[in-house]
C-alpha atoms as a PDB file:
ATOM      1  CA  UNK A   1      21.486  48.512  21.253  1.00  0.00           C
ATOM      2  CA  UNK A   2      22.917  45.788  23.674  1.00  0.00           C
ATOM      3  CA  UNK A   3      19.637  43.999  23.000  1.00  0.00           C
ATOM      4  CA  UNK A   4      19.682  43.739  19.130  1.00  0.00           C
ATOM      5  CA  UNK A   5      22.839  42.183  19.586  1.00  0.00           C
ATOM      6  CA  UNK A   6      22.015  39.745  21.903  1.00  0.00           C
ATOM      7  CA  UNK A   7      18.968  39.266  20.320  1.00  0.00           C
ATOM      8  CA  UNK A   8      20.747  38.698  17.216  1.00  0.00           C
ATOM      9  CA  UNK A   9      23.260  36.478  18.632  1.00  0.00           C
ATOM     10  CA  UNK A  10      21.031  34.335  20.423  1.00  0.00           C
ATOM     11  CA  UNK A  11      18.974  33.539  16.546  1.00  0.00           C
ATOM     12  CA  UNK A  12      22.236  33.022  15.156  1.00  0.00           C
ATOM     13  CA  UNK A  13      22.825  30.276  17.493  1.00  0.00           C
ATOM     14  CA  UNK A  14      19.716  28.832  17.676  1.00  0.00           C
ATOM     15  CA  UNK A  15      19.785  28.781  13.582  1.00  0.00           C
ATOM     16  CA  UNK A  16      23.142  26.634  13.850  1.00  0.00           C
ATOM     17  CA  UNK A  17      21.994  24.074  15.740  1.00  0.00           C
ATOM     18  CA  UNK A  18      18.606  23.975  14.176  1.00  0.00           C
ATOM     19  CA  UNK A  19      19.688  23.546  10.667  1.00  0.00           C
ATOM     20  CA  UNK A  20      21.821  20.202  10.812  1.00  0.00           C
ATOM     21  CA  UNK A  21      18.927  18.614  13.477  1.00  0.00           C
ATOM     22  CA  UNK A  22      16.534  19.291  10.526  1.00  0.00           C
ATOM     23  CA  UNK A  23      18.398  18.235   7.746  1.00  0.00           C
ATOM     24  CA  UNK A  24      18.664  14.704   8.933  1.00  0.00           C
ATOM     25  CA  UNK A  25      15.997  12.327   8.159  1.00  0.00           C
ATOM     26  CA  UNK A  26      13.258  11.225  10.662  1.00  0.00           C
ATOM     27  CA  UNK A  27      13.672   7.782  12.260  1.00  0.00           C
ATOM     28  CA  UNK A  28       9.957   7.297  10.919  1.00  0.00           C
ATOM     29  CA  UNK A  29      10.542   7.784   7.192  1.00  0.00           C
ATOM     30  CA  UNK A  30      11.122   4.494   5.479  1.00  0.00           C
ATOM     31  CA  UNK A  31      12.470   4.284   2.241  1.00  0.00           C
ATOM     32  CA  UNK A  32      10.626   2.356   0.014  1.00  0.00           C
ATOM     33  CA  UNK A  33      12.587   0.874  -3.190  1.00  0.00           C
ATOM     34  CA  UNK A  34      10.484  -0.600  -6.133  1.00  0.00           C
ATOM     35  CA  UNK A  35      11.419  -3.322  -7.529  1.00  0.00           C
ATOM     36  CA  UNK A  36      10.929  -3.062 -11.420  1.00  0.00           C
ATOM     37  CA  UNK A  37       8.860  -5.492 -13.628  1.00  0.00           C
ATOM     38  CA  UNK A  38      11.643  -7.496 -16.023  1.00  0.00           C
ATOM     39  CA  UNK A  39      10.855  -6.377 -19.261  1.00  0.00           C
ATOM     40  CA  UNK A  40       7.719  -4.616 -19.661  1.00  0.00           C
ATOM     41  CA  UNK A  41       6.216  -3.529 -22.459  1.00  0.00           C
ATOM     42  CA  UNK A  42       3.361  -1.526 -23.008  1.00  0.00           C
ATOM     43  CA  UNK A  43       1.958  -0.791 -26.745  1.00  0.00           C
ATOM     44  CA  UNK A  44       0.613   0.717 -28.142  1.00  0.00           C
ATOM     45  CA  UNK A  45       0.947   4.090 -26.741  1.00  0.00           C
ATOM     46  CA  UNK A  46      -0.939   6.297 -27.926  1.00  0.00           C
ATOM     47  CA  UNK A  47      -4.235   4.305 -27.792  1.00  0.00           C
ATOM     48  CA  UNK A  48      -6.356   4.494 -30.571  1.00  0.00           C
ATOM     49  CA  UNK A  49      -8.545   1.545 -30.733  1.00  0.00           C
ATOM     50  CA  UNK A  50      -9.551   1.425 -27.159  1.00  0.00           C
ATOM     51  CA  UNK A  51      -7.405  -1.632 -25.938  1.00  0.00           C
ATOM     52  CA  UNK A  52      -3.795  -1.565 -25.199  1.00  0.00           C
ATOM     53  CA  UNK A  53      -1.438  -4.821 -24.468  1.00  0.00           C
ATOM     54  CA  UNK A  54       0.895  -4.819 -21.421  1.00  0.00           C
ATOM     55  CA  UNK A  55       3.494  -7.645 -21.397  1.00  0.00           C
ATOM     56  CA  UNK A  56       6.166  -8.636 -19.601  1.00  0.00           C
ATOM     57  CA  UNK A  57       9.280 -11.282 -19.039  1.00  0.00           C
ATOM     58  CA  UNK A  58       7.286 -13.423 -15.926  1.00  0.00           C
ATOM     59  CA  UNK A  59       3.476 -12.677 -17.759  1.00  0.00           C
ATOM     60  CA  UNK A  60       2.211 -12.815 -14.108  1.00  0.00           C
ATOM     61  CA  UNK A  61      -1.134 -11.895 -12.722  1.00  0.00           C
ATOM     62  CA  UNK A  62      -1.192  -8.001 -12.868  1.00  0.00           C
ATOM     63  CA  UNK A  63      -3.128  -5.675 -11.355  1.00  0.00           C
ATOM     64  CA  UNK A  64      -3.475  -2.100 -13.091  1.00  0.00           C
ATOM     65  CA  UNK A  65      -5.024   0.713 -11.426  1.00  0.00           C
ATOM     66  CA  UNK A  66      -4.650   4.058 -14.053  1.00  0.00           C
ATOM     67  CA  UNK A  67      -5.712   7.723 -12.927  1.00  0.00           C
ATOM     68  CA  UNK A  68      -6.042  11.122 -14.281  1.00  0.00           C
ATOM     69  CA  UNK A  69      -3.592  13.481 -14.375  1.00  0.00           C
ATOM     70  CA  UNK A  70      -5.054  15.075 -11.332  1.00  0.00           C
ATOM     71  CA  UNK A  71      -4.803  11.740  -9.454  1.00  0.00           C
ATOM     72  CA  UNK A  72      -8.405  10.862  -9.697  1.00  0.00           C
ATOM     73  CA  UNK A  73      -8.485   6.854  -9.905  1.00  0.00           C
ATOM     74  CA  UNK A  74     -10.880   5.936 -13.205  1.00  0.00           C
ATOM     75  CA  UNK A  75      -9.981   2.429 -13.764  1.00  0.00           C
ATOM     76  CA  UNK A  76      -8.807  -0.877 -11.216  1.00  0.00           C
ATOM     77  CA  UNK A  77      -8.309  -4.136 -13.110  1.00  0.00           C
ATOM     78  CA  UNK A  78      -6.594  -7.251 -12.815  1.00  0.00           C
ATOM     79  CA  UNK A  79      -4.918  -8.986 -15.776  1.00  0.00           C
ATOM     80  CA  UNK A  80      -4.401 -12.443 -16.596  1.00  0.00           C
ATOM     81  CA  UNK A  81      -3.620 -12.291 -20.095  1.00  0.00           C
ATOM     82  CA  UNK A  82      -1.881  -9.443 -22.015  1.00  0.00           C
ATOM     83  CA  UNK A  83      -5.027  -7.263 -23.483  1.00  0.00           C
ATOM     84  CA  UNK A  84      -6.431  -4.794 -21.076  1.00  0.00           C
ATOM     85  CA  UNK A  85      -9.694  -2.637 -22.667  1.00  0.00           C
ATOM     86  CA  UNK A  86      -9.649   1.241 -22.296  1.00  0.00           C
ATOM     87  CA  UNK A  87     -12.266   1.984 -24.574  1.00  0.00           C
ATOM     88  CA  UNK A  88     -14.168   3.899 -21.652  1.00  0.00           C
ATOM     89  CA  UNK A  89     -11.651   6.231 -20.797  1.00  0.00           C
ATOM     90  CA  UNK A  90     -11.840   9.278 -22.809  1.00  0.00           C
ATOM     91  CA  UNK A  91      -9.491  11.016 -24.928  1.00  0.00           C
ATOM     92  CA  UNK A  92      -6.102  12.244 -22.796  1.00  0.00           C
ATOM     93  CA  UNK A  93      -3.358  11.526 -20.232  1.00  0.00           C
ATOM     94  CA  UNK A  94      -3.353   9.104 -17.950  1.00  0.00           C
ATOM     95  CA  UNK A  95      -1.038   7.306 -15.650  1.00  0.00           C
ATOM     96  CA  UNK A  96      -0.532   3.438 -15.490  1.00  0.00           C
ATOM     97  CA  UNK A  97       0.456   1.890 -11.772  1.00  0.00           C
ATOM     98  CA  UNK A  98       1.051  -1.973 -12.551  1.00  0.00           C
ATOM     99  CA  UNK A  99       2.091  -4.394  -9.949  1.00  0.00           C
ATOM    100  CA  UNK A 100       2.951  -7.863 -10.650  1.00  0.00           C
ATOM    101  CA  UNK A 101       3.467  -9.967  -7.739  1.00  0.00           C
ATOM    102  CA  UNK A 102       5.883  -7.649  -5.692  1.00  0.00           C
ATOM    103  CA  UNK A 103       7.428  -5.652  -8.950  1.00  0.00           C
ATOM    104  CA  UNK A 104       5.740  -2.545  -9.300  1.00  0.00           C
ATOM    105  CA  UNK A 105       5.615  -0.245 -12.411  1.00  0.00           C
ATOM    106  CA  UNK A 106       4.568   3.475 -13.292  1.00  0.00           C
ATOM    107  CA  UNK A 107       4.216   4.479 -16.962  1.00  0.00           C
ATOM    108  CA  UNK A 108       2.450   7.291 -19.042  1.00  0.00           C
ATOM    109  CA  UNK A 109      -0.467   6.660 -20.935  1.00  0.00           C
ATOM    110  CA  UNK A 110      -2.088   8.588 -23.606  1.00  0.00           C
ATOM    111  CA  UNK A 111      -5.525   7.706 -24.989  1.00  0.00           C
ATOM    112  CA  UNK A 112      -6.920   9.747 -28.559  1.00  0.00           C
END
């Protein structure tokens, strides 16, 4: 019985001091903050006629990378103007990763 107990005991404390050593964040996990692209625009959304225009404030070089909804990449382009063709991808959800210089941007995308 004396060994349930102690066996008990012992968890217990090991459990205390466990749980606030593991709750604090590694020293080797940065913390990565995006900075947004100023007034982006993306239209229109659904896609219907296989091209969709992505705009923003600074109309930058962008690159655009979009993937399936399992994470799959399908498409890497850069953009120098505002109309980027889709017209390959077929009909469904997709997401939209655009950088522009060091804003970055992730949107929804739905192609029918």
């Amino acid at each position: 019985m004396k060994q349930k107990y102690l066996f008990t005991f012992f968890l217990f404390c090991f459990l205390m001091i466990a749980a606030p050593v593991s709750a604090q964040e590694s020293p080797r996990v940065q913390h990565r903050t995006e900075i947004p692209i100023d007034g982006l625009s993306i239209y229109p959304n659904p896609v219907t006629g296989g091209k969709v225009y992505i705009s923003s404030t600074r109309n930058q070089e962008k690159t655009i990378e979009i993937y399936n909804v399992l994470g799959k990449p399908v498409q890497k382009s850069r953009l120098n103007g505002r109309e980027l063709d889709v017209s390959s991808l077929t009909p469904g959800i997709y997401i939209l990763k655009i950088q522009e210089g060091k804003a970055k941007a992730t949107r929804k995308l739905v192609v029918k």
